[in-house]
C-alpha atoms as a PDB file:
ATOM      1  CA  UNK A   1      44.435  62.606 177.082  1.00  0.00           C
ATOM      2  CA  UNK A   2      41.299  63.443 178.570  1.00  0.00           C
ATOM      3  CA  UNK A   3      38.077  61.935 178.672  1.00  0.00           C
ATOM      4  CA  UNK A   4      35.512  64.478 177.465  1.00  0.00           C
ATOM      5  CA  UNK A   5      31.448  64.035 176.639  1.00  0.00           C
ATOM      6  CA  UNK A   6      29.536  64.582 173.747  1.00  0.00           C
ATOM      7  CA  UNK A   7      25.420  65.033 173.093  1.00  0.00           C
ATOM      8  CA  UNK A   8      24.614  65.097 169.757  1.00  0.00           C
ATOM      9  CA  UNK A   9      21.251  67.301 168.986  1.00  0.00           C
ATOM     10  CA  UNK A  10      18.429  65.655 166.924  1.00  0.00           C
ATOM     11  CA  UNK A  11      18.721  69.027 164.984  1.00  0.00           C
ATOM     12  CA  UNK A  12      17.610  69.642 160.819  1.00  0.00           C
ATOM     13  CA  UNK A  13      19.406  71.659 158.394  1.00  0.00           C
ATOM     14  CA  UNK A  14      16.658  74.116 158.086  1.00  0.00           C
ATOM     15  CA  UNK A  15      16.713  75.319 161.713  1.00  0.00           C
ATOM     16  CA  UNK A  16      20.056  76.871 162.695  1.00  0.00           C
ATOM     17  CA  UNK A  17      18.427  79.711 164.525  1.00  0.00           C
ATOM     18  CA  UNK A  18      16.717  77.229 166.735  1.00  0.00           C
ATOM     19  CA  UNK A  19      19.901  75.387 167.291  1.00  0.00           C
ATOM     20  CA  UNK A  20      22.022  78.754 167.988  1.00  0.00           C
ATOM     21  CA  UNK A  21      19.022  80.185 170.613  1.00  0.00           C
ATOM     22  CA  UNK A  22      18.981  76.575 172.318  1.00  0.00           C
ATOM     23  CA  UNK A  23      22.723  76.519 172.170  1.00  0.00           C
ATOM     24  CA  UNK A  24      22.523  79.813 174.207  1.00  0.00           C
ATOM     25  CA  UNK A  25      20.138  78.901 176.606  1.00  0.00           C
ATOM     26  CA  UNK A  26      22.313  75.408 177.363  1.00  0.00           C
ATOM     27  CA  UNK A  27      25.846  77.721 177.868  1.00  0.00           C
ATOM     28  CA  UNK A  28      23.568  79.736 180.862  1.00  0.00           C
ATOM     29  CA  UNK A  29      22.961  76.680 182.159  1.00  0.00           C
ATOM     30  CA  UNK A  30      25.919  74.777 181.926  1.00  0.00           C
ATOM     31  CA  UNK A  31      29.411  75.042 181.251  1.00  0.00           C
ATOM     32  CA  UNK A  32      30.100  73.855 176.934  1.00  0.00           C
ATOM     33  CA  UNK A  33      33.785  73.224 176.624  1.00  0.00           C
ATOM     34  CA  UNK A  34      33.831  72.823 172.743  1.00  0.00           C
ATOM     35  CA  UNK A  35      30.632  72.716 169.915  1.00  0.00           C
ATOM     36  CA  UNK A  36      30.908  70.744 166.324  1.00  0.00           C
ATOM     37  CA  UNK A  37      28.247  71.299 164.017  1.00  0.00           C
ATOM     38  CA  UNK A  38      25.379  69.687 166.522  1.00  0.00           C
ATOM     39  CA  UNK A  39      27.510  68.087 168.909  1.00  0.00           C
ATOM     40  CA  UNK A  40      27.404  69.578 172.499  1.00  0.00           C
ATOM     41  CA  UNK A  41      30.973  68.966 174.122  1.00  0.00           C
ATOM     42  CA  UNK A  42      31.635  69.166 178.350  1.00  0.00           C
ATOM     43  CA  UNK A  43      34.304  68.411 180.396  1.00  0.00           C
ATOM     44  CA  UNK A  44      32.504  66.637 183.126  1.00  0.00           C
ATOM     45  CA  UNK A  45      30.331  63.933 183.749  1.00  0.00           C
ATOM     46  CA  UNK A  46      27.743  66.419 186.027  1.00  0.00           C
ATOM     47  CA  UNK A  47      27.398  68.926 182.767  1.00  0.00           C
ATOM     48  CA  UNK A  48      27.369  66.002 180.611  1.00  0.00           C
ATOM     49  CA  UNK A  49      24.122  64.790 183.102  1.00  0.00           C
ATOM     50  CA  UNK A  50      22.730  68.546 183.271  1.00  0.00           C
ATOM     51  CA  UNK A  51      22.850  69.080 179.209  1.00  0.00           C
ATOM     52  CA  UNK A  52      21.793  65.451 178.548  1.00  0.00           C
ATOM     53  CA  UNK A  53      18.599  65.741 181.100  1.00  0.00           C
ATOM     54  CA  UNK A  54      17.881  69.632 179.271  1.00  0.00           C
ATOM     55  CA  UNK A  55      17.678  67.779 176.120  1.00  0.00           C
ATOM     56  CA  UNK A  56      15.683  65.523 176.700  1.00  0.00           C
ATOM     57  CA  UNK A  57      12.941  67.009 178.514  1.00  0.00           C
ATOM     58  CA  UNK A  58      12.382  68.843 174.794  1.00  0.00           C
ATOM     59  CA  UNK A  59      12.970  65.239 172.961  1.00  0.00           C
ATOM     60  CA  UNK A  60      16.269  66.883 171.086  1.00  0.00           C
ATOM     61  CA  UNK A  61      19.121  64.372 172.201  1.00  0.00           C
ATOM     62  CA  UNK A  62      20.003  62.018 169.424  1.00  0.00           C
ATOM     63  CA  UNK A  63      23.116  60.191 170.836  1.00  0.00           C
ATOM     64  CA  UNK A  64      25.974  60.667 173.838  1.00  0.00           C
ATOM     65  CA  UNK A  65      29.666  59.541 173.418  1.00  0.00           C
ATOM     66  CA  UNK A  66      32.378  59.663 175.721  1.00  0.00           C
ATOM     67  CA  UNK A  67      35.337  61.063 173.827  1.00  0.00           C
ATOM     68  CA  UNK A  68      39.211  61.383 174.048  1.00  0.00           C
ATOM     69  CA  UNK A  69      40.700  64.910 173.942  1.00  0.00           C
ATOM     70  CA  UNK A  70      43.877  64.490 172.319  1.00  0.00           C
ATOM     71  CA  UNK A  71      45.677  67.818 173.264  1.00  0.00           C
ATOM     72  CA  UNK A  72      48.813  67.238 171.518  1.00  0.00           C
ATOM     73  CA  UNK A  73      48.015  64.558 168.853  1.00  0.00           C
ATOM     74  CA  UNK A  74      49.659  63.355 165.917  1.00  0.00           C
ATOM     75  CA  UNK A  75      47.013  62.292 163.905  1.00  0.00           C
ATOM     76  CA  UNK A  76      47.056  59.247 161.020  1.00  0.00           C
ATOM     77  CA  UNK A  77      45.350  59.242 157.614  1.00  0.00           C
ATOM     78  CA  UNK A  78      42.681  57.117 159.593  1.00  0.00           C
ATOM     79  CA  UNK A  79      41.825  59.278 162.339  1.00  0.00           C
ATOM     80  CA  UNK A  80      38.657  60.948 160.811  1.00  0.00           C
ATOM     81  CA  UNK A  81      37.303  57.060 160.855  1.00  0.00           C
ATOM     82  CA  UNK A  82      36.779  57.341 164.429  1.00  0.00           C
ATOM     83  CA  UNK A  83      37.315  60.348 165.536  1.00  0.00           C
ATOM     84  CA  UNK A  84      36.762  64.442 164.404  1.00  0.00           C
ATOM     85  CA  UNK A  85      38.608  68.012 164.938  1.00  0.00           C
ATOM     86  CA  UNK A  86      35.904  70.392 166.621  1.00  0.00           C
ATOM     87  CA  UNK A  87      35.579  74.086 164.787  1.00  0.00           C
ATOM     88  CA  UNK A  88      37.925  75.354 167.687  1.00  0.00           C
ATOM     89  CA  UNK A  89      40.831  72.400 165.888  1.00  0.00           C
ATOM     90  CA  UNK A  90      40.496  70.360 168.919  1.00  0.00           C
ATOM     91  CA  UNK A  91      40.767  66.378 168.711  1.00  0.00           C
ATOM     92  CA  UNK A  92      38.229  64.317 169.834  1.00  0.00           C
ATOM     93  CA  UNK A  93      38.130  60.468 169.267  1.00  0.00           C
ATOM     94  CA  UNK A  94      35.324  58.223 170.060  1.00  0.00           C
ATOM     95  CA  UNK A  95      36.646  55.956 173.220  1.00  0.00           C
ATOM     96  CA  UNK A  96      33.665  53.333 172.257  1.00  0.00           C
ATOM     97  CA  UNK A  97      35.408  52.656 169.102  1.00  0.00           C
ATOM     98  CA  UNK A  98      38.988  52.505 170.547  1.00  0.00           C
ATOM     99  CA  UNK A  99      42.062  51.424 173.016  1.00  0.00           C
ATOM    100  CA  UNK A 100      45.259  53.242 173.855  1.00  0.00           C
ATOM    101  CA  UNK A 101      48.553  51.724 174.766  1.00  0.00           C
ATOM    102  CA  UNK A 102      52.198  53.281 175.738  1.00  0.00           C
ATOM    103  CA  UNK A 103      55.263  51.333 175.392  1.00  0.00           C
ATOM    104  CA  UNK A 104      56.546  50.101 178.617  1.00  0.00           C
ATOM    105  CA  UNK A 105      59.761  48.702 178.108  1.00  0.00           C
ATOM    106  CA  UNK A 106      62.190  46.826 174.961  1.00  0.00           C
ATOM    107  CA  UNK A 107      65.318  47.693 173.284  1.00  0.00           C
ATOM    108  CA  UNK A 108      65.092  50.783 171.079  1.00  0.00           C
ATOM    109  CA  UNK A 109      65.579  49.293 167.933  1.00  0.00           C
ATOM    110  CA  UNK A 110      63.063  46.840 169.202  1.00  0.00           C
ATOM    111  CA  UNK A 111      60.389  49.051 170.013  1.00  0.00           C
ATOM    112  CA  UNK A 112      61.281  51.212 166.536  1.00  0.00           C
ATOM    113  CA  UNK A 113      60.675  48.090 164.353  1.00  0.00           C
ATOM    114  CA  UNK A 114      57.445  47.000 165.898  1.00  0.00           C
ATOM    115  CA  UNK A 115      56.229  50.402 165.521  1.00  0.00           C
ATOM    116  CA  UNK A 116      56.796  50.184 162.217  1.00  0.00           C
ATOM    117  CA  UNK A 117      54.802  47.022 161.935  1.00  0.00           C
ATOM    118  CA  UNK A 118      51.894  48.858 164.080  1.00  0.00           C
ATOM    119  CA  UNK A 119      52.276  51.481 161.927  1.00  0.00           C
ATOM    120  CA  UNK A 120      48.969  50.425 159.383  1.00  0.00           C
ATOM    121  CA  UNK A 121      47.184  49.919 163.167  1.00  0.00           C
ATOM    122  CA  UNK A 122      47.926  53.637 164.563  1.00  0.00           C
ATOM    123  CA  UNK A 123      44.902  56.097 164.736  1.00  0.00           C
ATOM    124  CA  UNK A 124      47.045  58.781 166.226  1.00  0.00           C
ATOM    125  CA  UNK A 125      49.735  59.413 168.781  1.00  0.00           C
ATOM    126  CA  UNK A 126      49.263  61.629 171.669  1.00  0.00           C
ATOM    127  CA  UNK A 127      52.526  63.184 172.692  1.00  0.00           C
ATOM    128  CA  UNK A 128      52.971  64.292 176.406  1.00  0.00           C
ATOM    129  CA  UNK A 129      54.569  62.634 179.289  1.00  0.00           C
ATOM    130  CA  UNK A 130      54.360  59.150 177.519  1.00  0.00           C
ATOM    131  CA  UNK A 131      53.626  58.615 174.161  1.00  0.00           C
ATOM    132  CA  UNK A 132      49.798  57.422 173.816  1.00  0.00           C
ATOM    133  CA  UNK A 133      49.345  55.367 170.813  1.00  0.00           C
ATOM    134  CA  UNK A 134      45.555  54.626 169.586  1.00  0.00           C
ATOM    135  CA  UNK A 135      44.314  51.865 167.936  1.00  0.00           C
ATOM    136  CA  UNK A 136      41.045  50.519 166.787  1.00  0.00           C
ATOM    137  CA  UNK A 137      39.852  48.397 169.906  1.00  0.00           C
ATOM    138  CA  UNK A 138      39.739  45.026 167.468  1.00  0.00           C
ATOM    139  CA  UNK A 139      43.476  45.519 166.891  1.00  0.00           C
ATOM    140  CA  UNK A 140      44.204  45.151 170.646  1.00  0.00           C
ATOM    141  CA  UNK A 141      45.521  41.457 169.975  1.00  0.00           C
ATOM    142  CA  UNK A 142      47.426  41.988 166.686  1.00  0.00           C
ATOM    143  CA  UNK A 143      49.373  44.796 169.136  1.00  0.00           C
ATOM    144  CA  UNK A 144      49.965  42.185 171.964  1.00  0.00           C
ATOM    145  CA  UNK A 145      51.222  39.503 168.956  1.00  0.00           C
ATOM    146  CA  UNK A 146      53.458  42.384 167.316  1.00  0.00           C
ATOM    147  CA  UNK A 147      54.360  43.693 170.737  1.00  0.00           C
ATOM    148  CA  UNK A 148      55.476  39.978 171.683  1.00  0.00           C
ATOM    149  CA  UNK A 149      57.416  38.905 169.077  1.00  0.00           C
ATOM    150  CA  UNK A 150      59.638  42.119 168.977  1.00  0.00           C
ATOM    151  CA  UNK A 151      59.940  41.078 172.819  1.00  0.00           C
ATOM    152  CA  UNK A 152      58.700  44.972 174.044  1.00  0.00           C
ATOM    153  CA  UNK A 153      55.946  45.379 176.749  1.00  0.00           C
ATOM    154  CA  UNK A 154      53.157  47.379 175.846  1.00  0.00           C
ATOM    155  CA  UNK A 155      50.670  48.771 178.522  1.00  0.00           C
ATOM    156  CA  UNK A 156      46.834  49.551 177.578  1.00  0.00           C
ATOM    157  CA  UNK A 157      44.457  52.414 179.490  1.00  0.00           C
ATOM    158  CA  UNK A 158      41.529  51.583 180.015  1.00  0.00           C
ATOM    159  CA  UNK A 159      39.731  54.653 178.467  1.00  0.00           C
ATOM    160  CA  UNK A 160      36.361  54.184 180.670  1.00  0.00           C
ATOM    161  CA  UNK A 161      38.134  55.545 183.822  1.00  0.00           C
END
């Protein structure tokens, strides 16, 4: 998982010529890891700051996000409700509107049976050294109960680093 950064262009329906020439000019200027539909997405804070300052100087930026880039995810029937997959099928989940958490130790049957009680919680699982499980941020304490009474540690990232 990767922290990633979104600008979203004040942009209307009836100008995608506009939005493709701008779109243009912005990739000469700065590096654009991923587009989806008027969401500009980088890969680093500094072309995050050189988009962000570009669109604003011509009063186009509507909102930023910092996102999660889920490169090998295993998404839930929820995961549209915060998150979105780019045109290029990339993952992206908004890290305002959630936590992540790996199992750190518990019995295996343990572990299995609170997962299934997380289960309803789960936006997605990101599978690669650890598995990365993501919640909505208000089900951080439910976890910790669940996690608690099936007598497994669970560890949470803190997504903002």
């Amino acid at each position: 998982m990767k922290s990633m950064f979104g600008l979203e262009i004040q942009c209307t329906d009836d100008t995608p010529q506009y939005f493709q020439n701008l779109l243009l000019q912005i990739k000469h200027t700065a590096s654009i890891f991923d587009v989806d539909d008027n969401l500009l997405i980088t890969d680093s804070a500094m072309e995050a700051k050189l988009v962000k300052n570009l669109l604003a100087d011509r009063c186009l930026l509507e909102e930023t996000y910092i996102l999660s880039f889920l490169e090998n995810p295993a998404p839930s029937p929820l995961f549209t409700d915060y998150g979105f997959v780019s045109e290029k099928e990339n993952h992206y989940l908004y890290q305002a509107m959630t936590a992540a958490f790996h199992i750190s130790s518990g019995k295996e049957d343990d572990i299995n049976m609170a997962l299934i009680q997380m289960d309803e919680s789960i936006i997605a699982v990101e599978e690669q050294y650890k598995k990365l499980y993501f919640i909505d941020k208000e089900s951080r304490e439910y976890i910790l109960k669940v996690a608690k009474s099936y007598d497994i540690e669970v560890s949470f990232l803190d997504l903002d680093k």
